[in-house]
Protein backbone atom coordinates (compact mmCIF):
# COMPACT_ATOMS: atom_id res chain seq x y z
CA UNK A 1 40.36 133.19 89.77
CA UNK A 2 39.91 129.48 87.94
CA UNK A 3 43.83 130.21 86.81
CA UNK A 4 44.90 130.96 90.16
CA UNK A 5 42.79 127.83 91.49
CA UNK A 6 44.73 125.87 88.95
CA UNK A 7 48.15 127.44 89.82
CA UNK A 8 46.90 126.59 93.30
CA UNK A 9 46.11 122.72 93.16
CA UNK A 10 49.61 122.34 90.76
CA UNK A 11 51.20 123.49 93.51
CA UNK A 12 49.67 121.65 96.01
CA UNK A 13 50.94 118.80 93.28
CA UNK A 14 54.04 119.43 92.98
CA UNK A 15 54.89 120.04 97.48
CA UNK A 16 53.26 116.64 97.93
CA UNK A 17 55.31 114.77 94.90
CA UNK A 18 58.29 116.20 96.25
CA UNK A 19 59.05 114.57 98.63
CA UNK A 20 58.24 111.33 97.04
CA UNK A 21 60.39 112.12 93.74
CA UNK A 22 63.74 113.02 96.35
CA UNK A 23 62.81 109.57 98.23
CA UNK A 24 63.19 107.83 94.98
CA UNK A 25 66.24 110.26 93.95
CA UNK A 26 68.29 109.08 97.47
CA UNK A 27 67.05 105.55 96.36
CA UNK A 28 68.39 105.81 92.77
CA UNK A 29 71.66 107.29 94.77
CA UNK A 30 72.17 104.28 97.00
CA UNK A 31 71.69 101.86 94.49
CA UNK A 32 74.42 103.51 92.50
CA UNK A 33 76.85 103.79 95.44
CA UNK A 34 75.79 99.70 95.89
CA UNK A 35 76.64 99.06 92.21
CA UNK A 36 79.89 101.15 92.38
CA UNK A 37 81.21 98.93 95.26
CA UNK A 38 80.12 95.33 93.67
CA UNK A 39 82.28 97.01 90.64
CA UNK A 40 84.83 97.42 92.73
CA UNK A 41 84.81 93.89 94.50
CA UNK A 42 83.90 91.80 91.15
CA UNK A 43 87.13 93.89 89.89
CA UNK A 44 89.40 93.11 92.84
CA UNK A 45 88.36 89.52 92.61
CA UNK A 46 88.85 89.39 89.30
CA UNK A 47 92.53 90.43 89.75
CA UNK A 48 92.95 88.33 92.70
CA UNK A 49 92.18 85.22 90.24
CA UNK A 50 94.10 86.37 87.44
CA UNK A 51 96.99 86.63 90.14
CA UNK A 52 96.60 82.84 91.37
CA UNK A 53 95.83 81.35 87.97
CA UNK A 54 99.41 83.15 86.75
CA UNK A 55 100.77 81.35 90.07
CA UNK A 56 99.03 78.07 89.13
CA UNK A 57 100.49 78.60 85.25
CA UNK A 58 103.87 79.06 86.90
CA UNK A 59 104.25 76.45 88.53
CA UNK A 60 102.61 73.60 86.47
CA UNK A 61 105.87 75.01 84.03
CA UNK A 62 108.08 74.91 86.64
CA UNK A 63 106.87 70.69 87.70
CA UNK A 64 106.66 69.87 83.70
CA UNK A 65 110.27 71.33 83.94
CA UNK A 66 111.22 69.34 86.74
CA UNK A 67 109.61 66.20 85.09
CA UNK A 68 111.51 66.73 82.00
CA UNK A 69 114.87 66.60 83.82
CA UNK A 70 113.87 63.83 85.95
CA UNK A 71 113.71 62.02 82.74
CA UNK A 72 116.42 62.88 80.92
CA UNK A 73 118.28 61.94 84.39
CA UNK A 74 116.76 58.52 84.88
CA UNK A 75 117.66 57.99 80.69
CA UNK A 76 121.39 58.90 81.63
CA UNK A 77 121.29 57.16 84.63
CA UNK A 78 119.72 53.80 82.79
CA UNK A 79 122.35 54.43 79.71
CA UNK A 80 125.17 54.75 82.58
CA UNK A 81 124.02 51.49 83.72
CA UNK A 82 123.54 49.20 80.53
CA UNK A 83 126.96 50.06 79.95
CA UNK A 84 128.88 49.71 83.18
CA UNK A 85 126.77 45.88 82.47
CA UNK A 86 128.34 45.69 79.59
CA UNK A 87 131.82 46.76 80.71
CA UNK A 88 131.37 44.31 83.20
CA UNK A 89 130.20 41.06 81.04
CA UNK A 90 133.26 42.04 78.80
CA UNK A 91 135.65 42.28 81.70
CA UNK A 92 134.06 38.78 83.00
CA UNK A 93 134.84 37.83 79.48
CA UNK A 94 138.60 38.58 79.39
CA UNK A 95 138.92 37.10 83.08
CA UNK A 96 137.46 33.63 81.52
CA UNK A 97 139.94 33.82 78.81
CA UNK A 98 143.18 35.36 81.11
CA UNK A 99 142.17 31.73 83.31
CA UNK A 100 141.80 29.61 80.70
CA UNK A 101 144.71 31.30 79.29
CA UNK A 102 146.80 30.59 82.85
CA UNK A 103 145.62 26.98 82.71
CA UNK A 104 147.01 26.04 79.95
């Protein structure tokens, strides 16, 4: 009889845990369902910034690209000028000297 009390109260042990250890199984269930989906947004954010920092990368190549030629331009462009100057101060030059030439 002092088994079958035993077997009895373990029993009685084990109906009234029950229901506590499946409340903290459902817990332990949600929490992993919770954790999945922060995975899954810290993930898609992750690619969403790796996306706009390639974009960003892109185009700072694409302006130092655009600088570059803007300067090699403006270079030409001040080049073109010094010596259109100095075809002009030589053809001011020859027009002194075709005058002074006529004048004589």
């Amino acid at each position: 009889e002092k088994g079958w009390n035993v077997m009895e109260s373990q029993a009685e042990l084990l109906a009234t845990a029950a229901p506590a250890v499946n409340a903290r199984g459902e817990e332990a269930a949600k929490r992993l369902e919770k954790a999945e989906r922060l995975e899954g947004d810290a993930e898609r954010a992750a690619q969403k910034l790796a996306r706009r920092w390639k974009r960003v990368k892109e185009r700072e190549a694409s302006l130092a690209l655009l600088e570059k030629e803007s300067i090699a331009r403006e270079e030409t462009a001040r080049q073109r000028e010094d010596t259109l100057d100095e075809y002009q101060r030589k053809l001011e030059e020859r027009e002194l000297k075709l005058e002074d030439r006529e004048r004589e």
